[in-house]
N, C-alpha and C. Protein backbone atom coordinates (compact mmCIF):
# COMPACT_ATOMS: atom_id res chain seq x y z
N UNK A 1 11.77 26.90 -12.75
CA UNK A 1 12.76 26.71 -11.69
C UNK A 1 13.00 25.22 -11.48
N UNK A 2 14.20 25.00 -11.61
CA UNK A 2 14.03 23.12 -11.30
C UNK A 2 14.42 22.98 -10.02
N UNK A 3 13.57 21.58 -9.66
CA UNK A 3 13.17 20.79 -8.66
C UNK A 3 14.23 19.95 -8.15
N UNK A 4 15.32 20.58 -8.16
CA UNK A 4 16.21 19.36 -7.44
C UNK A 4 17.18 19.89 -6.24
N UNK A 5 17.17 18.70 -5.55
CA UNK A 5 18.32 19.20 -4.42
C UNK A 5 19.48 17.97 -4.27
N UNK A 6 20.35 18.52 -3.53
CA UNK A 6 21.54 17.41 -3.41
C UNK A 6 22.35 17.56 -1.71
N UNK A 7 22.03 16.55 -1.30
CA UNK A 7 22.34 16.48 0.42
C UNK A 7 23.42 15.19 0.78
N UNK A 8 24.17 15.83 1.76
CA UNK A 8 25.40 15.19 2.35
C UNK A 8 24.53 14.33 3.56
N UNK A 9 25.28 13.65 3.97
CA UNK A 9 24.40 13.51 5.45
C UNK A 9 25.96 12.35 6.32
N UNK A 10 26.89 12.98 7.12
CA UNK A 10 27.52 11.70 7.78
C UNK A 10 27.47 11.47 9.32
N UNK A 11 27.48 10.07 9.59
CA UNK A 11 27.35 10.10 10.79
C UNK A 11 28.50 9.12 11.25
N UNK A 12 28.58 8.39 12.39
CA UNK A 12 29.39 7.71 13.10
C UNK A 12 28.69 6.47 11.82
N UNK A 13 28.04 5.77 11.40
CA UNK A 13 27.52 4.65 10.98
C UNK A 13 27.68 4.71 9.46
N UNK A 14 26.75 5.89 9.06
CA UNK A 14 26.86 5.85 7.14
C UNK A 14 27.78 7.15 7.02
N UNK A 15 27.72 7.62 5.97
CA UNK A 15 28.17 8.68 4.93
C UNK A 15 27.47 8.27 3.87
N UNK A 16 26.56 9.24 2.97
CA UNK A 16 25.63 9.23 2.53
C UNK A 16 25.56 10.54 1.48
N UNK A 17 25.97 10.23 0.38
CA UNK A 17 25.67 11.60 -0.56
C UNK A 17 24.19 11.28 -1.77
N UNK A 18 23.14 12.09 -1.77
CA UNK A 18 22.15 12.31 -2.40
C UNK A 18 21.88 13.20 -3.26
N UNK A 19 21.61 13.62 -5.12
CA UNK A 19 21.04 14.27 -5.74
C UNK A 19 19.80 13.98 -6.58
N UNK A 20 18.75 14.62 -6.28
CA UNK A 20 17.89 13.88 -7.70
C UNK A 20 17.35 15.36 -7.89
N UNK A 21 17.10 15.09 -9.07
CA UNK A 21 15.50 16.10 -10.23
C UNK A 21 14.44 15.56 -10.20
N UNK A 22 13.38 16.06 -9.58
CA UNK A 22 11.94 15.58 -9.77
C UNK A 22 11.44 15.51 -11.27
N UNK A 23 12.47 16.16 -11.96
CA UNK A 23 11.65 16.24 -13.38
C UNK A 23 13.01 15.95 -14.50
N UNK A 24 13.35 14.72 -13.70
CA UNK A 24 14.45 14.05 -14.72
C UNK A 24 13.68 13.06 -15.83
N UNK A 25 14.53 12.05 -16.01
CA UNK A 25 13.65 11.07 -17.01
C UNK A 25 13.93 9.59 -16.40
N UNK A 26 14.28 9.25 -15.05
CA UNK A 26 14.24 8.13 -14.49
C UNK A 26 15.91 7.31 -14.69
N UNK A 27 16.72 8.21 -15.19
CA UNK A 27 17.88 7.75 -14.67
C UNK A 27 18.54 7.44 -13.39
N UNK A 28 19.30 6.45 -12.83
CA UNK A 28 19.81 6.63 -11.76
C UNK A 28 21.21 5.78 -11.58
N UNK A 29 22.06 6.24 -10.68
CA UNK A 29 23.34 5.78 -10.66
C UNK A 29 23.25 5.53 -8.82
N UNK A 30 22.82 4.46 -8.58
CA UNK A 30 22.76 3.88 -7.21
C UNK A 30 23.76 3.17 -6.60
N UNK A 31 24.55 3.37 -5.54
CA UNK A 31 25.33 2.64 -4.64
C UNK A 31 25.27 2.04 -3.13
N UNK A 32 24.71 0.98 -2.27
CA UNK A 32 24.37 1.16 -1.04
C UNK A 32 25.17 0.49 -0.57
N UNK A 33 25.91 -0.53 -1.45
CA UNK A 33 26.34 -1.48 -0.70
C UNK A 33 25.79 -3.37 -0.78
N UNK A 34 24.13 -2.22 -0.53
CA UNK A 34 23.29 -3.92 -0.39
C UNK A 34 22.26 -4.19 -1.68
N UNK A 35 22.67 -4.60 -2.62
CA UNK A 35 22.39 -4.90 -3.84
C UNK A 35 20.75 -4.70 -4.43
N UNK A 36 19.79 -5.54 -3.30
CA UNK A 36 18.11 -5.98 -3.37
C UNK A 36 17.89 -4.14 -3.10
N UNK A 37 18.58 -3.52 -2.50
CA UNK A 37 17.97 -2.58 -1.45
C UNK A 37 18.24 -1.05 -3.13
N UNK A 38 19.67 -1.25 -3.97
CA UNK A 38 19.72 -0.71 -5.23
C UNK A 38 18.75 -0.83 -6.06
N UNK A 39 18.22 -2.12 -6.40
CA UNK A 39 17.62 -2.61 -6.63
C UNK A 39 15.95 -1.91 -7.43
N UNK A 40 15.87 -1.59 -5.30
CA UNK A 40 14.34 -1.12 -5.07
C UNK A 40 14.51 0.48 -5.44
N UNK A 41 15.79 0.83 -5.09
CA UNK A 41 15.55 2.20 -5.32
C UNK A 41 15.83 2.65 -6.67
N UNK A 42 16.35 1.79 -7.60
CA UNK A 42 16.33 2.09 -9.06
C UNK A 42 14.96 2.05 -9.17
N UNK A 43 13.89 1.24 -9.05
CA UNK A 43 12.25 1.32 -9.19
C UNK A 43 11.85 2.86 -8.96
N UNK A 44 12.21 3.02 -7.58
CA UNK A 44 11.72 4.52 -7.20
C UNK A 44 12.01 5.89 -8.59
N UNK A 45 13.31 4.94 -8.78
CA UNK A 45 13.94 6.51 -9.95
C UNK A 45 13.15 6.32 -11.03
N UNK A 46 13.15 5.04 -11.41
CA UNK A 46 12.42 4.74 -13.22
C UNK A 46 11.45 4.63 -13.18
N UNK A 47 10.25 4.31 -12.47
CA UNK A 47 9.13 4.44 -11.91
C UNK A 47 8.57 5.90 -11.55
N UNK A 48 9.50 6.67 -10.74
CA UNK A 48 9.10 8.17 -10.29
C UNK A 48 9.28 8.99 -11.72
N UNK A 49 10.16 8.48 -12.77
CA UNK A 49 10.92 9.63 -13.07
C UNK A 49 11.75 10.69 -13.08
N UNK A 50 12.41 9.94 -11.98
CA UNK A 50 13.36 11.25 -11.30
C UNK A 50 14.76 10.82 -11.56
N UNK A 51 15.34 11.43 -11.98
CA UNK A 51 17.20 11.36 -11.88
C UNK A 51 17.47 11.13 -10.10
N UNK A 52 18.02 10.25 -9.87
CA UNK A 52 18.35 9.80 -8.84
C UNK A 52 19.61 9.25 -8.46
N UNK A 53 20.87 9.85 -8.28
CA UNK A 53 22.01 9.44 -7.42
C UNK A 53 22.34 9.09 -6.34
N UNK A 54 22.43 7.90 -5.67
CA UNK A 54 22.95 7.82 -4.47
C UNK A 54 24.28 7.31 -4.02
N UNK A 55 25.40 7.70 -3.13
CA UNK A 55 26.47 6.84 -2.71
C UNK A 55 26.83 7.08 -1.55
N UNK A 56 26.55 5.63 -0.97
CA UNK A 56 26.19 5.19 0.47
C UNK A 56 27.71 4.28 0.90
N UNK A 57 28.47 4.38 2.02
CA UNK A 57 29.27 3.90 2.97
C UNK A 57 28.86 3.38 4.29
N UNK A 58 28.37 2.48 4.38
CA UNK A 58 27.70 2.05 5.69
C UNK A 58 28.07 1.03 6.39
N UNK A 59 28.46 0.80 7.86
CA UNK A 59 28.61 -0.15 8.79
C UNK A 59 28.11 -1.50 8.21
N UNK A 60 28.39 -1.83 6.81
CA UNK A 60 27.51 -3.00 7.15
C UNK A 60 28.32 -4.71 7.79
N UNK A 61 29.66 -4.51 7.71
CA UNK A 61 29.96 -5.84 8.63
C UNK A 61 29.21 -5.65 10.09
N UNK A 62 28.53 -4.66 10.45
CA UNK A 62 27.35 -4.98 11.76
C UNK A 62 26.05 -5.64 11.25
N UNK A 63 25.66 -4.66 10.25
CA UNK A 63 23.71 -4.95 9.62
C UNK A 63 23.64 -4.12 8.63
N UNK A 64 22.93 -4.30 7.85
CA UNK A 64 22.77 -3.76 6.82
C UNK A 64 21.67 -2.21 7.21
N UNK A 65 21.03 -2.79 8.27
CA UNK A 65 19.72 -1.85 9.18
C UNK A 65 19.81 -0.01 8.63
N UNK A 66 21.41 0.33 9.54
CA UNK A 66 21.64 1.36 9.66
C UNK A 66 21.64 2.36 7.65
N UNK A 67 22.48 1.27 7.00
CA UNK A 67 22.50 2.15 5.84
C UNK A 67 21.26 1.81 5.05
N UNK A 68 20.21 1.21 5.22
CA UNK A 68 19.09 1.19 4.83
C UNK A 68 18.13 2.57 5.32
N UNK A 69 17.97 2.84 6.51
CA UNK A 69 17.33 3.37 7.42
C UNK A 69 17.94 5.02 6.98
N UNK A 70 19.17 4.98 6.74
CA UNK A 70 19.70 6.43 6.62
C UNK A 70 19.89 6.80 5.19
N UNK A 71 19.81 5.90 4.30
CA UNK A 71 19.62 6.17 2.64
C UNK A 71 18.28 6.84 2.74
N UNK A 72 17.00 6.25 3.13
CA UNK A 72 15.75 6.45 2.73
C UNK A 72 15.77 7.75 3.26
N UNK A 73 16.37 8.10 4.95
CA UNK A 73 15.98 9.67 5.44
C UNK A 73 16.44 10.33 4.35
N UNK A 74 17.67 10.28 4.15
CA UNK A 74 17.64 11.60 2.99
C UNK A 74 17.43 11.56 1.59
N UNK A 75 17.07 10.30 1.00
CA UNK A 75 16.44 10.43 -0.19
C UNK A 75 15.15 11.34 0.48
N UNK A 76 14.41 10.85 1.30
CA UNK A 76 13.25 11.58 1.80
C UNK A 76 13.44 12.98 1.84
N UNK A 77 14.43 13.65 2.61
CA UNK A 77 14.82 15.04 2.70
C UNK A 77 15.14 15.61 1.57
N UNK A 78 15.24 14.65 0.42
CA UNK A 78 15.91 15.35 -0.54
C UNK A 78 14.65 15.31 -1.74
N UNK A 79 13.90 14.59 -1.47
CA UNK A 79 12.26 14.46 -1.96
C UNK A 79 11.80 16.24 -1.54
N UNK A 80 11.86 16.21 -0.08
CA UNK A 80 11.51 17.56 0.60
C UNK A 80 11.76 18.76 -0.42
N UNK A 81 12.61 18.72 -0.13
CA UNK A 81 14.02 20.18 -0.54
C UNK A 81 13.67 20.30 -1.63
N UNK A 82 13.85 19.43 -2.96
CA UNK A 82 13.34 19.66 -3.95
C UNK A 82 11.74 19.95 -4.07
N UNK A 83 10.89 20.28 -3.49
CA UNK A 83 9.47 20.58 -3.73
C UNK A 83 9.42 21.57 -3.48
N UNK A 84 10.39 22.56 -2.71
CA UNK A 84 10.27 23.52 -2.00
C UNK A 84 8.74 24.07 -1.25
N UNK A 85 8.09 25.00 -2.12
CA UNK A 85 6.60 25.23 -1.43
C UNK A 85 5.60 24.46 -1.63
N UNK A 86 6.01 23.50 -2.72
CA UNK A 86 5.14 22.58 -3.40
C UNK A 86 3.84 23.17 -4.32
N UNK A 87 4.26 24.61 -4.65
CA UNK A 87 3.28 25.49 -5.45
C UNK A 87 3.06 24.84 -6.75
N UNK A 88 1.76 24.51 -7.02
CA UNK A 88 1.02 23.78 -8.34
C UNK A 88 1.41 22.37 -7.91
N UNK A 89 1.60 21.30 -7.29
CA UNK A 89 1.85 20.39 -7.81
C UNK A 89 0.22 19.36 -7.09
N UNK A 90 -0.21 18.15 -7.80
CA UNK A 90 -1.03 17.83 -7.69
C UNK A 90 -1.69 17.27 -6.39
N UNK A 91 -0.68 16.75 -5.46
CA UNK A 91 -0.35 16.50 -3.79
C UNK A 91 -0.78 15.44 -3.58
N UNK A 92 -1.96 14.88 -4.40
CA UNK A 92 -2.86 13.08 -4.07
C UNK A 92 -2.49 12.52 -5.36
N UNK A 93 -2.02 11.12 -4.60
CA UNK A 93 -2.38 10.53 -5.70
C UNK A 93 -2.60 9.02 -4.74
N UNK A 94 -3.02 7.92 -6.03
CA UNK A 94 -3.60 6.46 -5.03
C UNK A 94 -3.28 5.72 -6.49
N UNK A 95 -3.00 4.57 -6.22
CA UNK A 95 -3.52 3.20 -7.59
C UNK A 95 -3.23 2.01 -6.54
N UNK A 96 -3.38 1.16 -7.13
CA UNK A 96 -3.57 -0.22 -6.93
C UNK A 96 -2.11 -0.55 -8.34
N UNK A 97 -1.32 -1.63 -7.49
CA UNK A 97 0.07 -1.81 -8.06
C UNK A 97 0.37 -3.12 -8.43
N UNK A 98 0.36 -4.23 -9.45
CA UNK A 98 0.43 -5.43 -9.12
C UNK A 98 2.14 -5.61 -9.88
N UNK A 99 2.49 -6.88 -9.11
CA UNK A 99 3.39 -7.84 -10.02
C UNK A 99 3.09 -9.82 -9.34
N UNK A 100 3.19 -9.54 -11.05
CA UNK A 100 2.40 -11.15 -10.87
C UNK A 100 1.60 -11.32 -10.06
N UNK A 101 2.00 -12.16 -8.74
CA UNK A 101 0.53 -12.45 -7.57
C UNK A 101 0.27 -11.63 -6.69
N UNK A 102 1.27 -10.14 -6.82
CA UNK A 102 1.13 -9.75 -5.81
C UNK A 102 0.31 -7.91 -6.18
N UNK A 103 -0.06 -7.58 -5.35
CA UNK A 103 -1.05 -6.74 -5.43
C UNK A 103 -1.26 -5.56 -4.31
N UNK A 104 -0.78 -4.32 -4.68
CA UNK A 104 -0.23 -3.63 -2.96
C UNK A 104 -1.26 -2.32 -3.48
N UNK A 105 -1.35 -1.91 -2.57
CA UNK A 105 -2.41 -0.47 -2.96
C UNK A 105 -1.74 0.43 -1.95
N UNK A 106 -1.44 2.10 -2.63
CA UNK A 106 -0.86 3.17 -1.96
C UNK A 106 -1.43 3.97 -2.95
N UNK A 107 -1.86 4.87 -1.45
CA UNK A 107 -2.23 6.27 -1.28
C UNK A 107 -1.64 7.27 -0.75
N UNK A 108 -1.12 8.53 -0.98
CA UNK A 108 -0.23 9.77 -0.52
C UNK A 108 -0.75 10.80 -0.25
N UNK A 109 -0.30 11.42 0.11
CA UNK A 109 -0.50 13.18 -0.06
C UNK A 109 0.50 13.97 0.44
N UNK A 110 1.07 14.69 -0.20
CA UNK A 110 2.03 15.58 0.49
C UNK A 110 1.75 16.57 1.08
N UNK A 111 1.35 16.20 2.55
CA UNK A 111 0.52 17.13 3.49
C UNK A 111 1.38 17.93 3.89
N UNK A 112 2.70 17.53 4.15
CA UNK A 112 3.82 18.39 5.26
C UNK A 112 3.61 17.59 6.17
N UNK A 113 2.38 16.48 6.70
CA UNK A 113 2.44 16.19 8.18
C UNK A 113 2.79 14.78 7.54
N UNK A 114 3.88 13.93 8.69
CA UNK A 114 4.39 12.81 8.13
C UNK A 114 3.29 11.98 9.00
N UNK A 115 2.94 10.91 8.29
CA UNK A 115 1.89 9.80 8.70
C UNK A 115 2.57 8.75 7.75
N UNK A 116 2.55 7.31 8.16
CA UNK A 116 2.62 6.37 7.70
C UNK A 116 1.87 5.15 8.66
N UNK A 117 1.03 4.59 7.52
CA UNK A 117 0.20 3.48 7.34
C UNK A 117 0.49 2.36 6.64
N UNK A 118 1.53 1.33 7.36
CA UNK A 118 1.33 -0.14 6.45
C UNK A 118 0.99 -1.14 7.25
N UNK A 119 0.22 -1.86 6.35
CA UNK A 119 -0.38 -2.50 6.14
C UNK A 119 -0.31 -3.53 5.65
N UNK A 120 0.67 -4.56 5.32
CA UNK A 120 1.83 -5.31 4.55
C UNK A 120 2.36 -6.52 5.59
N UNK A 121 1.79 -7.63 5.43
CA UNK A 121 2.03 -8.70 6.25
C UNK A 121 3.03 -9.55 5.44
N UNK A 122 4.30 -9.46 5.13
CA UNK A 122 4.97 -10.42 4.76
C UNK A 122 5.34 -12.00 5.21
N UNK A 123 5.19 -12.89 3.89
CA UNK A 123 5.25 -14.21 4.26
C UNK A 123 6.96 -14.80 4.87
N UNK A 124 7.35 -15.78 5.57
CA UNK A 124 8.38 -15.92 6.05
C UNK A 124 8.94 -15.74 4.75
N UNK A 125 10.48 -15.32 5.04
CA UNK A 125 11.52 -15.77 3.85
C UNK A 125 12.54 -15.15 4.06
N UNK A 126 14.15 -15.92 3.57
CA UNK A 126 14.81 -15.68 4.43
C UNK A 126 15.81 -14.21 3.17
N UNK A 127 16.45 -13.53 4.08
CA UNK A 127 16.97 -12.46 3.56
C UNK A 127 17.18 -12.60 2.53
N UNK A 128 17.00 -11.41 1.73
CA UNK A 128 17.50 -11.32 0.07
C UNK A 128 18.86 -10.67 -0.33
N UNK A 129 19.49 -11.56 -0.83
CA UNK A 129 20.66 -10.40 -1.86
C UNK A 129 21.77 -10.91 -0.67
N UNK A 130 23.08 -10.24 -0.81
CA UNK A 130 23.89 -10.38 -0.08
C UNK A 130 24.87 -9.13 -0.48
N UNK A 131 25.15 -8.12 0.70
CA UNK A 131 24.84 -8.27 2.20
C UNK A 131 23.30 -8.78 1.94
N UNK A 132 22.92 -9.42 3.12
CA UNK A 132 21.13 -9.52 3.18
C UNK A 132 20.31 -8.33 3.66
N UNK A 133 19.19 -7.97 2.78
CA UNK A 133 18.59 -7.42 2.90
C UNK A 133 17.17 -8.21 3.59
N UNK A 134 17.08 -8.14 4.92
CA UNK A 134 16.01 -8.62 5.82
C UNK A 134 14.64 -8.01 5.05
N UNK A 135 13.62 -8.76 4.74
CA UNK A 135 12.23 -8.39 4.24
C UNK A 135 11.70 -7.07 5.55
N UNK A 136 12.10 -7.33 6.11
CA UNK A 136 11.26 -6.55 7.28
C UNK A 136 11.59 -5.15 7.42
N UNK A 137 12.71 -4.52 6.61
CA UNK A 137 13.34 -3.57 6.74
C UNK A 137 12.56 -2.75 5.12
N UNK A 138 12.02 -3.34 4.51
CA UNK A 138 11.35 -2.58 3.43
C UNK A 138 9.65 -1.76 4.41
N UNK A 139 9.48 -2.02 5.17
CA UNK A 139 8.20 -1.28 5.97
C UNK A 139 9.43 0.20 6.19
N UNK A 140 10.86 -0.25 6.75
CA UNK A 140 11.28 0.89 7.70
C UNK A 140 12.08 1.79 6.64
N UNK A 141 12.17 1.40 5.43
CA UNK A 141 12.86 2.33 4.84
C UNK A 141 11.45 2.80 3.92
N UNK A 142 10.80 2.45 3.96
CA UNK A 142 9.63 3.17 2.81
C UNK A 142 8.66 4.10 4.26
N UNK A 143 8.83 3.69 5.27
CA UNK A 143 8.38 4.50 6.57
C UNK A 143 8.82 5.91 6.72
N UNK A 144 10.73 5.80 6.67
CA UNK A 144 11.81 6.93 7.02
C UNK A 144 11.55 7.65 5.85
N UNK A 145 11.79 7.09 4.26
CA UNK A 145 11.44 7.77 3.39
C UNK A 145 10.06 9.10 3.73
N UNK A 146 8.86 8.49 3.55
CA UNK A 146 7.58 9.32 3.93
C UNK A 146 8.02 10.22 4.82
N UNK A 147 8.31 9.83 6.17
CA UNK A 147 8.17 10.89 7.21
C UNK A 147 9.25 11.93 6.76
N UNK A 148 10.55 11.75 6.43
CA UNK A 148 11.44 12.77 6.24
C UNK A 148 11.06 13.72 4.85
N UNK A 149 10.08 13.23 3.88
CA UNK A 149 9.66 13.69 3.15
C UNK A 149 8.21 14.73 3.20
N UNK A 150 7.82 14.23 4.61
CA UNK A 150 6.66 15.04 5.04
C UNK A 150 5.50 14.56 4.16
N UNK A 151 4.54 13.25 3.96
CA UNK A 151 4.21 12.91 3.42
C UNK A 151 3.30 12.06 4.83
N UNK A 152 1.82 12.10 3.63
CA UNK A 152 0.93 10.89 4.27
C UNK A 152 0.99 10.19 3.65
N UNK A 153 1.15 8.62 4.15
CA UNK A 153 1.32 7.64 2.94
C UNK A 153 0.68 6.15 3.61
N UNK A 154 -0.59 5.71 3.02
CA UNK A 154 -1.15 4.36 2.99
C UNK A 154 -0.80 3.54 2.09
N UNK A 155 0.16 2.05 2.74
CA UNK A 155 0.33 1.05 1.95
C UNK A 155 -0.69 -0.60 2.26
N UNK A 156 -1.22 -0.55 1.73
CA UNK A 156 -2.04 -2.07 1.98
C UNK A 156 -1.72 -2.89 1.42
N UNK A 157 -1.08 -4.42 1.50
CA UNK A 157 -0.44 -5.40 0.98
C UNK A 157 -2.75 -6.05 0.23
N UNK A 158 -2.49 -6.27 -0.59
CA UNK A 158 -4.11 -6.72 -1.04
C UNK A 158 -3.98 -8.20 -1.42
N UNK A 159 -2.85 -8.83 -2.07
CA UNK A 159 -2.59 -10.30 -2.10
C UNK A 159 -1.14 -10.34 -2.40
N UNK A 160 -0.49 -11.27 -2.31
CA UNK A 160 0.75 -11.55 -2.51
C UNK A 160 1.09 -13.26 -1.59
N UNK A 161 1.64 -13.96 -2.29
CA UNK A 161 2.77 -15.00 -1.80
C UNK A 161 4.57 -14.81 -1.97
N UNK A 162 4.80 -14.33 -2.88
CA UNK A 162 6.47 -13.92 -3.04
C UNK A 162 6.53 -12.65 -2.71
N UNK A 163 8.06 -12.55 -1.38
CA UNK A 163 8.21 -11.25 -0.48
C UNK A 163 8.77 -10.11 -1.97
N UNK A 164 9.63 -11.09 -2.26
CA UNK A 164 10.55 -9.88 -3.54
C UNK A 164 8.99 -9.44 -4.36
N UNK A 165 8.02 -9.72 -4.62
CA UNK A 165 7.16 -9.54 -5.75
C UNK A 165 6.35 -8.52 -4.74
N UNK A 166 5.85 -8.93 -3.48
CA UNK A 166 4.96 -7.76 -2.64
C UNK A 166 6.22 -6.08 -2.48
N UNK A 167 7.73 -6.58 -2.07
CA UNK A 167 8.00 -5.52 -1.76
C UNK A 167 8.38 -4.55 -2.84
N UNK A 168 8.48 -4.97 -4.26
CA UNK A 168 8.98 -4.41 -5.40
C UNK A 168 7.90 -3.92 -5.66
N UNK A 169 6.71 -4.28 -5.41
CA UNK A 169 5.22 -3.85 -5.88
C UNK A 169 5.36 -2.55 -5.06
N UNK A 170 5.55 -2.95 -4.07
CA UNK A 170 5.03 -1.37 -3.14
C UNK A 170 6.51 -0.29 -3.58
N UNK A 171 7.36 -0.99 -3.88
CA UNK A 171 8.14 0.64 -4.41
C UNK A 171 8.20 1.33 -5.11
N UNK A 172 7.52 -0.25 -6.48
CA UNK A 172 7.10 0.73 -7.83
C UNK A 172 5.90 1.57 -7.41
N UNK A 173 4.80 1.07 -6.73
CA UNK A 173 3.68 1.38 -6.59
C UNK A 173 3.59 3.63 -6.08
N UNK A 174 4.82 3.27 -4.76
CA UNK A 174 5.16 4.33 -4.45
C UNK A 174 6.13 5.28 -5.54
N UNK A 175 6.45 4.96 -6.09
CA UNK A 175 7.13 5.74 -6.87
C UNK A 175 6.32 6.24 -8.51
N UNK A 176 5.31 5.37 -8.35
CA UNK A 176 3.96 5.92 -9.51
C UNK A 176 3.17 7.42 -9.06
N UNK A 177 2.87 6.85 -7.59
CA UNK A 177 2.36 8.09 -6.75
C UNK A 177 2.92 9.26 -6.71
N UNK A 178 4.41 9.46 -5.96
CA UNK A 178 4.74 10.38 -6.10
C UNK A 178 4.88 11.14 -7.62
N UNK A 179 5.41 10.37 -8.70
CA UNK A 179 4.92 10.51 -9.66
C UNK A 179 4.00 11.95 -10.43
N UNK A 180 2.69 10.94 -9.78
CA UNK A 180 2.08 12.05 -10.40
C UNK A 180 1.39 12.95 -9.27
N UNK A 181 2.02 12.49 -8.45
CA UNK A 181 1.59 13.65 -6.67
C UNK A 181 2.18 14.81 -6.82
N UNK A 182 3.90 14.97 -7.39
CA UNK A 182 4.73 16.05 -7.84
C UNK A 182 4.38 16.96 -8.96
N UNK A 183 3.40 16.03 -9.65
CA UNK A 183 3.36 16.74 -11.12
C UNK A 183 2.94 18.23 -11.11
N UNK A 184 3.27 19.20 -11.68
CA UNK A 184 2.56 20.63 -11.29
C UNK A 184 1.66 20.97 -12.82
N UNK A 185 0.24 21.36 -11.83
CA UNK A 185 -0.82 21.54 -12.89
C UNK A 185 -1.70 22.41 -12.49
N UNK A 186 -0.92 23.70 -11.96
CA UNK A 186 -1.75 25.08 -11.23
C UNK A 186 -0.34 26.09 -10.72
N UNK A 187 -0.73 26.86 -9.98
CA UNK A 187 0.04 27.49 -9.93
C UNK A 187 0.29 28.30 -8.65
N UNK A 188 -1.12 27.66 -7.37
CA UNK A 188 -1.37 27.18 -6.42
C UNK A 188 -1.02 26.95 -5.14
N UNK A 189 -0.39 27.13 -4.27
CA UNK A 189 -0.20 25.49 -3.47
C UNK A 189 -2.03 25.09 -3.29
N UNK A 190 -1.40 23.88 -3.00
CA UNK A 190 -2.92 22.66 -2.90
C UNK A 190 -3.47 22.57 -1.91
N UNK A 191 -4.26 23.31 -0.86
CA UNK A 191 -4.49 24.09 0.16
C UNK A 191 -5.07 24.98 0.91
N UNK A 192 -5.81 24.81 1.35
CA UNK A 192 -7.01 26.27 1.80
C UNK A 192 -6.69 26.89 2.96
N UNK A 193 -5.35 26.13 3.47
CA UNK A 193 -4.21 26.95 4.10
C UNK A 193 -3.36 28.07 3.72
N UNK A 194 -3.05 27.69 2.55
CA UNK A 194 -2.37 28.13 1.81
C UNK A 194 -0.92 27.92 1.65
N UNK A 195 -0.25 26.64 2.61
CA UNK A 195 0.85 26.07 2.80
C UNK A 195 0.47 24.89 3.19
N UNK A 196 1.61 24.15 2.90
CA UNK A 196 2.07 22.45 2.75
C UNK A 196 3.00 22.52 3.86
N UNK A 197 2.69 22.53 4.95
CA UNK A 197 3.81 22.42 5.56
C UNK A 197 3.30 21.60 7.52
């Protein structure tokens, strides 16, 4: 049965269309608007492995905030949807992630209960890309992601001096996890509940 879903989402701020396959081969055709923020989420696709489409319309002569914040919910929801019961798939995963100096460690589980843990002290620096993508907004879109995805997720920044090198670390990093968190290798759910939810 394949693993994919595809979600609309509009509001007064974005319009927002989402499809991916959990069990694509890391293609993706990304649009947000804000270039750094494509960027990160091409990592997520080629990194996860997942076929990943996005095309985003967002307020941004206000901030870039809003279509950041509302890409990640429904990539997240659409993380969801596609797992459906999450029967066989492995649910933990953890590594330690580097680029160059920088060094981020994440841990997951796809509990159903949303938790997020970072841990990620970024050094000053001033927005990336243009529109600008504010450093500070990679905690809130890798945050919205998790929770709308129903996910526990620990990120610990472990060393880093360059923001682009810590925050690219933690998306590849996250997108290794889910990775092999999705992978199905039973037949199961992962659970002495007997639901993920």
């Amino acid at each position: 049965m394949a693993r994919t879903a595809q979600i609309t989402r509009n509001t007064k701020e974005t319009s927002i269309d989402v499809s991916i396959n959990l069990d694509g081969s890391g293609k993706s055709t990304i649009s947000t608007g804000i270039p750094f923020y494509d960027h990160m989420l091409e990592q997520l696709a080629r990194h996860g492995g997942f076929d990943l489409t996005i095309a985003a319309q967002g307020d941004l002569h206000i901030d870039t905030h809003h279509t950041v914040e509302d890409v990640a919910i429904v990539v997240g929801e659409a993380i969801k949807m596609a797992l459906g019961d999450k029967a066989g798939v492995r649910r933990f995963a953890s590594g330690l992630y580097p680029l160059d100096e920088a060094l981020v460690e994440i841990a997951l589980d796809l509990s159903g209960r949303p938790f997020v843990e970072w841990n990620v002290e970024l050094p000053e620096c001033l927005p990336l890309g243009n529109p600008a993508f504010d450093p500070s907004l990679a905690e809130h879109a890798i945050s919205s992601l998790a929770t709308s995805a129903a996910m526990t997720l620990h990120v610990n920044l472990k060393t880093g001096r360059n923001v682009h090198h810590i925050i690219e670390a933690a998306f590849k990093g996250l997108a290794r996890c889910l990775r092999d968190a999705v992978r199905v290798e039973s037949s199961g759910v992962p659970s002495t509940k007997g639901v993920l939810a």
